[in-house]
PDB file of N, CA and C in Angstrom:
ATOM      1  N   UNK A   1       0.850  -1.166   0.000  1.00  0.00           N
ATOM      2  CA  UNK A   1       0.000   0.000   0.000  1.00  0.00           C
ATOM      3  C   UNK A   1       0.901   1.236   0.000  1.00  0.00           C
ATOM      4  N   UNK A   2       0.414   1.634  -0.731  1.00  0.00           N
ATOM      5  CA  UNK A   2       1.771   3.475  -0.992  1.00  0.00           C
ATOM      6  C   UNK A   2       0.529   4.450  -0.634  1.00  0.00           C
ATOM      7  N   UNK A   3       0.643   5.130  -0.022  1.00  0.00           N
ATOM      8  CA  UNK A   3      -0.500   6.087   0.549  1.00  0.00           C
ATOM      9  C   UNK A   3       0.643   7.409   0.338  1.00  0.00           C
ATOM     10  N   UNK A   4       0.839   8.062  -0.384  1.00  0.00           N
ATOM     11  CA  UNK A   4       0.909   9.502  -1.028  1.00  0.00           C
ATOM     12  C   UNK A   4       0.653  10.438   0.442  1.00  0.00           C
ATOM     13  N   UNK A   5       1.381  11.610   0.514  1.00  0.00           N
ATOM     14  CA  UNK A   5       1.231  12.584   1.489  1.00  0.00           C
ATOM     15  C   UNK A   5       0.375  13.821   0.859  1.00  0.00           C
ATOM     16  N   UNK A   6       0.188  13.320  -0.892  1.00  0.00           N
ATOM     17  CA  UNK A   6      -1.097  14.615  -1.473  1.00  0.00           C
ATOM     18  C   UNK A   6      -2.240  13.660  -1.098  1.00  0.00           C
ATOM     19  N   UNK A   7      -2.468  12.918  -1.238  1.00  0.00           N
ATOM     20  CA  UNK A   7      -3.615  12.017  -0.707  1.00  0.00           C
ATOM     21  C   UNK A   7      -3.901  12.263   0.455  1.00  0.00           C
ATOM     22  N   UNK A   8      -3.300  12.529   1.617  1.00  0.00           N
ATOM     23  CA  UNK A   8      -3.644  12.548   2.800  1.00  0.00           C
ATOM     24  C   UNK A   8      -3.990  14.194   3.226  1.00  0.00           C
ATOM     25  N   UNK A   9      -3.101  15.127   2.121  1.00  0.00           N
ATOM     26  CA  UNK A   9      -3.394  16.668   2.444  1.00  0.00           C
ATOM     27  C   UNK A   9      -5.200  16.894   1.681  1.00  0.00           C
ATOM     28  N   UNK A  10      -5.671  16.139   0.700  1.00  0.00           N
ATOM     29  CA  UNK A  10      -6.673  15.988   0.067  1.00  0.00           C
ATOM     30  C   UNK A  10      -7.311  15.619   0.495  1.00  0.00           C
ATOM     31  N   UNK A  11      -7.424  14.530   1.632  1.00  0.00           N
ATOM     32  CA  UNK A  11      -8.590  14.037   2.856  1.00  0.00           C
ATOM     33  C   UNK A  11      -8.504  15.187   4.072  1.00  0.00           C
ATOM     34  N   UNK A  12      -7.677  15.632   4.195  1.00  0.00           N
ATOM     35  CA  UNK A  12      -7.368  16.292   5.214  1.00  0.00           C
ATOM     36  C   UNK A  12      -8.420  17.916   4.746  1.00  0.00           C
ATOM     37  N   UNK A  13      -8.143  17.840   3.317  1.00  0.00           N
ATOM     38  CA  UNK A  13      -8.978  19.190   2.974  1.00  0.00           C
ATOM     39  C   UNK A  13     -10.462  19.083   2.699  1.00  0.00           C
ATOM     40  N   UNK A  14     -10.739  18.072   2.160  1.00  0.00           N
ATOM     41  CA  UNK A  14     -11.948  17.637   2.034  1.00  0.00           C
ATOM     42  C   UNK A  14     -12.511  17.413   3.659  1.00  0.00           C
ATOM     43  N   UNK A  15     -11.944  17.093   4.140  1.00  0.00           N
ATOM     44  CA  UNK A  15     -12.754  17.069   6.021  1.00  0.00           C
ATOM     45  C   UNK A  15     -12.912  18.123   6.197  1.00  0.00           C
ATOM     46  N   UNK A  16     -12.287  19.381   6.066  1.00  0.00           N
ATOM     47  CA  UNK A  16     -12.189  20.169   6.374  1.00  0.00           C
ATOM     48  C   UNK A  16     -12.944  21.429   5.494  1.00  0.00           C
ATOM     49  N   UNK A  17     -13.479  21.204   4.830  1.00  0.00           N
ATOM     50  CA  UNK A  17     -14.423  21.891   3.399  1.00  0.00           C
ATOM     51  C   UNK A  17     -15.909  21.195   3.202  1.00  0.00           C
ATOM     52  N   UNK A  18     -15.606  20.007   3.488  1.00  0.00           N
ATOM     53  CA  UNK A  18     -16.947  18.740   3.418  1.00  0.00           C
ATOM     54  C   UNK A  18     -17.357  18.907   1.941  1.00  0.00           C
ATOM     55  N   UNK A  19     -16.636  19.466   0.888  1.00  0.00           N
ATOM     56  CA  UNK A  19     -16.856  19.253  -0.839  1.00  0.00           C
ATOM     57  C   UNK A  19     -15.149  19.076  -1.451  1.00  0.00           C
ATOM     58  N   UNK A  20     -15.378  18.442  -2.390  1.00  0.00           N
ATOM     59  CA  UNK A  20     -14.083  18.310  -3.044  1.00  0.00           C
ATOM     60  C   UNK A  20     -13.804  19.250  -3.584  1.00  0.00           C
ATOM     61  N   UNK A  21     -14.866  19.828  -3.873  1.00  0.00           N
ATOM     62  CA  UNK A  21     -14.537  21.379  -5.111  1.00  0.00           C
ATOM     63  C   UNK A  21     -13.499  22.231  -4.192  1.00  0.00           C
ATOM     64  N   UNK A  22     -14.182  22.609  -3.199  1.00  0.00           N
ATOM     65  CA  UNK A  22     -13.605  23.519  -1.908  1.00  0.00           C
ATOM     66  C   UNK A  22     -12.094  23.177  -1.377  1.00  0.00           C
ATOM     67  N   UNK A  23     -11.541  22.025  -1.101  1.00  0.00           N
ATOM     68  CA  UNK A  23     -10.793  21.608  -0.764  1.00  0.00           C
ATOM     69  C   UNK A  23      -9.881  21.658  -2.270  1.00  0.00           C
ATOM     70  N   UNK A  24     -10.246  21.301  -3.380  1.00  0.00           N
ATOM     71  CA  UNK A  24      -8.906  21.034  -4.157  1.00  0.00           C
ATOM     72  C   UNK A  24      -8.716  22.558  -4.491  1.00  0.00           C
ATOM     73  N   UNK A  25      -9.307  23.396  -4.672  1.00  0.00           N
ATOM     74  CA  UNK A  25      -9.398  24.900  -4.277  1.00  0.00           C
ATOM     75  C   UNK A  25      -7.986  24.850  -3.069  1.00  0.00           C
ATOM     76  N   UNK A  26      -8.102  24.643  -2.777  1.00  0.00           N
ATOM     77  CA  UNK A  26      -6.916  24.827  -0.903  1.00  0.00           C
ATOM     78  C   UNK A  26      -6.361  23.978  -1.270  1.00  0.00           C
ATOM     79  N   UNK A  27      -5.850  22.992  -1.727  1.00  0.00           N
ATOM     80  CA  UNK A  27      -4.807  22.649  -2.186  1.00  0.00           C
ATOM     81  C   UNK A  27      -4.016  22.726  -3.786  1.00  0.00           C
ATOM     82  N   UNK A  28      -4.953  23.895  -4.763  1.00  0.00           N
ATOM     83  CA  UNK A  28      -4.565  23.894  -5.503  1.00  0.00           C
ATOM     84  C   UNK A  28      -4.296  22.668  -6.435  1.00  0.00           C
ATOM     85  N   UNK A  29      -5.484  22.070  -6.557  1.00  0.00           N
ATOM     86  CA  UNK A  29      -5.477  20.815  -7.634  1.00  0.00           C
ATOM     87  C   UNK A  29      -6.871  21.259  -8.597  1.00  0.00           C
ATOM     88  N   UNK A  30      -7.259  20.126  -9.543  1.00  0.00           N
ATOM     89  CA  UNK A  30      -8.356  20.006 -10.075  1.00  0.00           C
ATOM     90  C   UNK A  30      -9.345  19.318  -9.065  1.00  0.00           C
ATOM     91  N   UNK A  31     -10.776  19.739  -9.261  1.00  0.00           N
ATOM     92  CA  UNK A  31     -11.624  19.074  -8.596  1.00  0.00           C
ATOM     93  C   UNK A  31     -11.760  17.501  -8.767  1.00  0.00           C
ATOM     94  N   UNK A  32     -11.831  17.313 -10.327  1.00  0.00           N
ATOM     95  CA  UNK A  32     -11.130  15.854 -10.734  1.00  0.00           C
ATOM     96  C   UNK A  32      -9.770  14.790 -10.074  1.00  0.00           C
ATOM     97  N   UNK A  33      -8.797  16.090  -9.747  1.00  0.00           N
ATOM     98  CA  UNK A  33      -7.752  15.662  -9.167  1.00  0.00           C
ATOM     99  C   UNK A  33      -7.919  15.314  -7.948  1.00  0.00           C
ATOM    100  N   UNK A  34      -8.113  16.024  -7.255  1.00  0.00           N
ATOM    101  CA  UNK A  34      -8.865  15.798  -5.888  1.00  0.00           C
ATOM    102  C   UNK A  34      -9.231  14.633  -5.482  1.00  0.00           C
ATOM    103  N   UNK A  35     -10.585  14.205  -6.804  1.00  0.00           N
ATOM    104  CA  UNK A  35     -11.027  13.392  -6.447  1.00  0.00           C
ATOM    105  C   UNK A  35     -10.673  11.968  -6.916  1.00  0.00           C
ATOM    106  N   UNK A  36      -9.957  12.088  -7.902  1.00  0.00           N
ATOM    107  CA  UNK A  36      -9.346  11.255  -7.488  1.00  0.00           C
ATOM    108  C   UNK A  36      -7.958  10.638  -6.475  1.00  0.00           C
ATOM    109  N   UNK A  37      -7.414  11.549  -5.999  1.00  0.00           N
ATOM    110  CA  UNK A  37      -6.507  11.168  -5.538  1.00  0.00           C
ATOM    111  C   UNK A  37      -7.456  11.068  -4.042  1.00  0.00           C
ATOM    112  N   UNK A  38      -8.634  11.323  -3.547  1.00  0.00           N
ATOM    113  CA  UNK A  38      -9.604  10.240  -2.517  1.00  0.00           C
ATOM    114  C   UNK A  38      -9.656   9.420  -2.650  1.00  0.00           C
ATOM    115  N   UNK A  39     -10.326   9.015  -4.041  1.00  0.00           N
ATOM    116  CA  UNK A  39     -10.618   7.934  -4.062  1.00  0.00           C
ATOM    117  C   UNK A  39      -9.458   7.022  -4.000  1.00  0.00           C
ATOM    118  N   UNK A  40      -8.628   7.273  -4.299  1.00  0.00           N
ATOM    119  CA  UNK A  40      -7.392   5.920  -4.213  1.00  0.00           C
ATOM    120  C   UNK A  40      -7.118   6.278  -3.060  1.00  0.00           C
ATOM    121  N   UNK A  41      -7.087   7.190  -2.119  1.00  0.00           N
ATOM    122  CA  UNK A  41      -7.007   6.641  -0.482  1.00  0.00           C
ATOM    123  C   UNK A  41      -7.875   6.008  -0.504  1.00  0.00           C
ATOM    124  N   UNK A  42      -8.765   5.855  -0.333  1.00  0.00           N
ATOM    125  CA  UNK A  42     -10.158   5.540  -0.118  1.00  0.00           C
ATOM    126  C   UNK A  42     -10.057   3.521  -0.479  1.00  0.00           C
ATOM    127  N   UNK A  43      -9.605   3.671  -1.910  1.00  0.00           N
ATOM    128  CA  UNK A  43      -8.970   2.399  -2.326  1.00  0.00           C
ATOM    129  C   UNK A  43      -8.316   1.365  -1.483  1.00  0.00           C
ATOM    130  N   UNK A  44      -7.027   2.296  -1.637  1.00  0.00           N
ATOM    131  CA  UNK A  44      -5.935   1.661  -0.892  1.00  0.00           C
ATOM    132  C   UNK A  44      -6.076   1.329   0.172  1.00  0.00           C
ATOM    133  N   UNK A  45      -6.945   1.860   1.214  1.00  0.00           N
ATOM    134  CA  UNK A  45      -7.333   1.662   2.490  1.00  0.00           C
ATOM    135  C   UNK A  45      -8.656   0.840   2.602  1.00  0.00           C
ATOM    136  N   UNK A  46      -9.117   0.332   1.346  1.00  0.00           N
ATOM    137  CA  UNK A  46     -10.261  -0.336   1.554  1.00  0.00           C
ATOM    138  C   UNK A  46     -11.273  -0.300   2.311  1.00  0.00           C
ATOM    139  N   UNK A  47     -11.289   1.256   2.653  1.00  0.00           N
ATOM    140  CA  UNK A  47     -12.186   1.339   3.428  1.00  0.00           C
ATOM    141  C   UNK A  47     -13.308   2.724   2.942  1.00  0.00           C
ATOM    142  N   UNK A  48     -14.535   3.086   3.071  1.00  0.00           N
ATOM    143  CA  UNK A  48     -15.402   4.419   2.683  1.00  0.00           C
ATOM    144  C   UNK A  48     -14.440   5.725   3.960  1.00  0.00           C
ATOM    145  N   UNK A  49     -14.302   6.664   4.181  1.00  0.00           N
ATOM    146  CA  UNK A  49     -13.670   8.081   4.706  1.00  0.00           C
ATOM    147  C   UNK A  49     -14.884   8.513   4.930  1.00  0.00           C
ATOM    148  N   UNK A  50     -15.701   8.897   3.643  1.00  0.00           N
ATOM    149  CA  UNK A  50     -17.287   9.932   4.174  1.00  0.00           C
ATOM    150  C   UNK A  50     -18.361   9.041   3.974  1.00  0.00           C
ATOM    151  N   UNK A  51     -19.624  10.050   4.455  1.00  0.00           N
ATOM    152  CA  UNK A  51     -20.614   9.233   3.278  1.00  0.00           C
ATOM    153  C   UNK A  51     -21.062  10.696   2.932  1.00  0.00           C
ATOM    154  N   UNK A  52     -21.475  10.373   1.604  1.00  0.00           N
ATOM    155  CA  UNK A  52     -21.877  11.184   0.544  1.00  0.00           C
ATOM    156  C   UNK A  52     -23.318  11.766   0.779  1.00  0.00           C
ATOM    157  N   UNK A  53     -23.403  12.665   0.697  1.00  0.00           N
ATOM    158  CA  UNK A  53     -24.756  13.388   1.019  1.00  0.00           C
ATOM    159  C   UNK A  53     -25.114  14.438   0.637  1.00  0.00           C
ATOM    160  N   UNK A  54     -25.448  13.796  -1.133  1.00  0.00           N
ATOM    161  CA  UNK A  54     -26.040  15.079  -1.462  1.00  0.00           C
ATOM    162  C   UNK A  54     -24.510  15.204  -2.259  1.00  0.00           C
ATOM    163  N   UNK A  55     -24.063  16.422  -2.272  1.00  0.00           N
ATOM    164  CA  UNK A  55     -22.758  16.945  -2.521  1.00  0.00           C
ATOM    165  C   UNK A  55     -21.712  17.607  -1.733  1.00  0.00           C
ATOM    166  N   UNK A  56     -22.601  17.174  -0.532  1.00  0.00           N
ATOM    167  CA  UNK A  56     -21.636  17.370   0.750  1.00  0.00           C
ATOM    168  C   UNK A  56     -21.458  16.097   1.393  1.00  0.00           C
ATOM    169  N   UNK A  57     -19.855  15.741   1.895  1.00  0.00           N
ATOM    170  CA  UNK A  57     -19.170  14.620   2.161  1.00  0.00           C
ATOM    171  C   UNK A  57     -18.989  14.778   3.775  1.00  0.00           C
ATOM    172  N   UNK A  58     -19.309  13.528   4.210  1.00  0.00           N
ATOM    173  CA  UNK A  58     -19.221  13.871   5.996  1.00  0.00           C
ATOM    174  C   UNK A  58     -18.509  12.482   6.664  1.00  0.00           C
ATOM    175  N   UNK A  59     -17.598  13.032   7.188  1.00  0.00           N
ATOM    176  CA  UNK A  59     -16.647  12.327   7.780  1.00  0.00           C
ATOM    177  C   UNK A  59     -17.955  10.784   8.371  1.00  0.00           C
ATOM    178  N   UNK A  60     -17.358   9.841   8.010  1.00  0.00           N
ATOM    179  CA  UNK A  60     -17.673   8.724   8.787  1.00  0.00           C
ATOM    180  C   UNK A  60     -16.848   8.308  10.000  1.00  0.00           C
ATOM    181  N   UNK A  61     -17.462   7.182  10.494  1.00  0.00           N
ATOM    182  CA  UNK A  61     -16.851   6.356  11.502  1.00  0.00           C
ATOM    183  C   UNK A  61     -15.183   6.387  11.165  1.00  0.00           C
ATOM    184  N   UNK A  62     -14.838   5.824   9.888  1.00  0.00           N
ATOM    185  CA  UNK A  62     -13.288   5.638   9.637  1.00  0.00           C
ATOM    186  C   UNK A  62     -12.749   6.717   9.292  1.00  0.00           C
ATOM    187  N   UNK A  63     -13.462   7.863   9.183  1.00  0.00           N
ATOM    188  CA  UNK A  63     -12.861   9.033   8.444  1.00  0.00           C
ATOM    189  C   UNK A  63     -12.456   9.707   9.808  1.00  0.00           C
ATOM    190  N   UNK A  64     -13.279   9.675  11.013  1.00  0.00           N
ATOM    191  CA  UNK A  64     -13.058  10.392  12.106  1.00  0.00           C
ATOM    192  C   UNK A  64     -11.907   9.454  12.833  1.00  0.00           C
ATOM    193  N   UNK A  65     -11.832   8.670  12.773  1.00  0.00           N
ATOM    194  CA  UNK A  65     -10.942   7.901  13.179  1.00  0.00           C
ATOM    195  C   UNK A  65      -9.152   7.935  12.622  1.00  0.00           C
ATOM    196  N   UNK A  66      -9.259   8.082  10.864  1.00  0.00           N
ATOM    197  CA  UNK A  66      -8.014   8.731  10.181  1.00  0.00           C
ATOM    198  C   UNK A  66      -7.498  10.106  10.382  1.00  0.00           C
ATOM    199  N   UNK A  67      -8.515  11.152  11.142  1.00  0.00           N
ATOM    200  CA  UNK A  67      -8.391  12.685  10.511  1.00  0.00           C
ATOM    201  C   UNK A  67      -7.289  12.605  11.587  1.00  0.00           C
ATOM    202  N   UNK A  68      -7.423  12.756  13.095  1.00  0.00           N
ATOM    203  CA  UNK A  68      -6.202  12.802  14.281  1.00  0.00           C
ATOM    204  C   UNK A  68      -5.118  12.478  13.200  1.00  0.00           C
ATOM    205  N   UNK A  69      -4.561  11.530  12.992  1.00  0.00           N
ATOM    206  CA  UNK A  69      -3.478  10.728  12.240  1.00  0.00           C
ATOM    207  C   UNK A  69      -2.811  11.702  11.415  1.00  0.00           C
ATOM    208  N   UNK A  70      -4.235  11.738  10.265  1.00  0.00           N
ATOM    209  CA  UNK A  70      -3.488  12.538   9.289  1.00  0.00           C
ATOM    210  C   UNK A  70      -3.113  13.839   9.631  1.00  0.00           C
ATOM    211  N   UNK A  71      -3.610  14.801  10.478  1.00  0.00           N
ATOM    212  CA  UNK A  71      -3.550  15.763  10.555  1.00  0.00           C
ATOM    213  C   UNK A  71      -1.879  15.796  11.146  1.00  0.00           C
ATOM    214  N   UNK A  72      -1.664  14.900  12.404  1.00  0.00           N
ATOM    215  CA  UNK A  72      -0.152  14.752  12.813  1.00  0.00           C
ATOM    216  C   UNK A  72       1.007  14.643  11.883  1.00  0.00           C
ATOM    217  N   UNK A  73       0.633  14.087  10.766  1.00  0.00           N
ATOM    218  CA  UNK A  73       1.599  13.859   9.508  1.00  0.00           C
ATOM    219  C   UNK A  73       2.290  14.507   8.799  1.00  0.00           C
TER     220      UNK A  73
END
């Protein structure tokens, strides 16, 4: 598993925005980019981060559980 440190600044922004648009905005990517580089955390970790609602993304069980982590990183 290779988990990327833009991957983790991209969950980290998306928690923190609760839209991908907003977040790849703050990190200066494409919204596309963004999203994908979630989704392959998301992948790689085999696990869901949000649930989707609507077009706003809200930290789940595992997402609240990764954010501490990532944020230390």
């Amino acid at each position: 598993m290779k988990i990327t440190l833009r991957q983790i600044e991209v969950f980290v922004a998306v928690a923190t925005h609760g839209q991908v648009t907003r977040a790849a905005e703050s990190v200066a990517l494409t919204q596309s980019a963004a999203s994908m580089a979630l989704g392959e955390l998301e992948q790689q970790l085999a696990v869901r981060l949000f649930d989707r609602v609507g077009r706003q993304l809200v930290l789940n069980e595992a997402g609240r559980q990764l954010l501490p982590k990532a944020i230390d990183t």
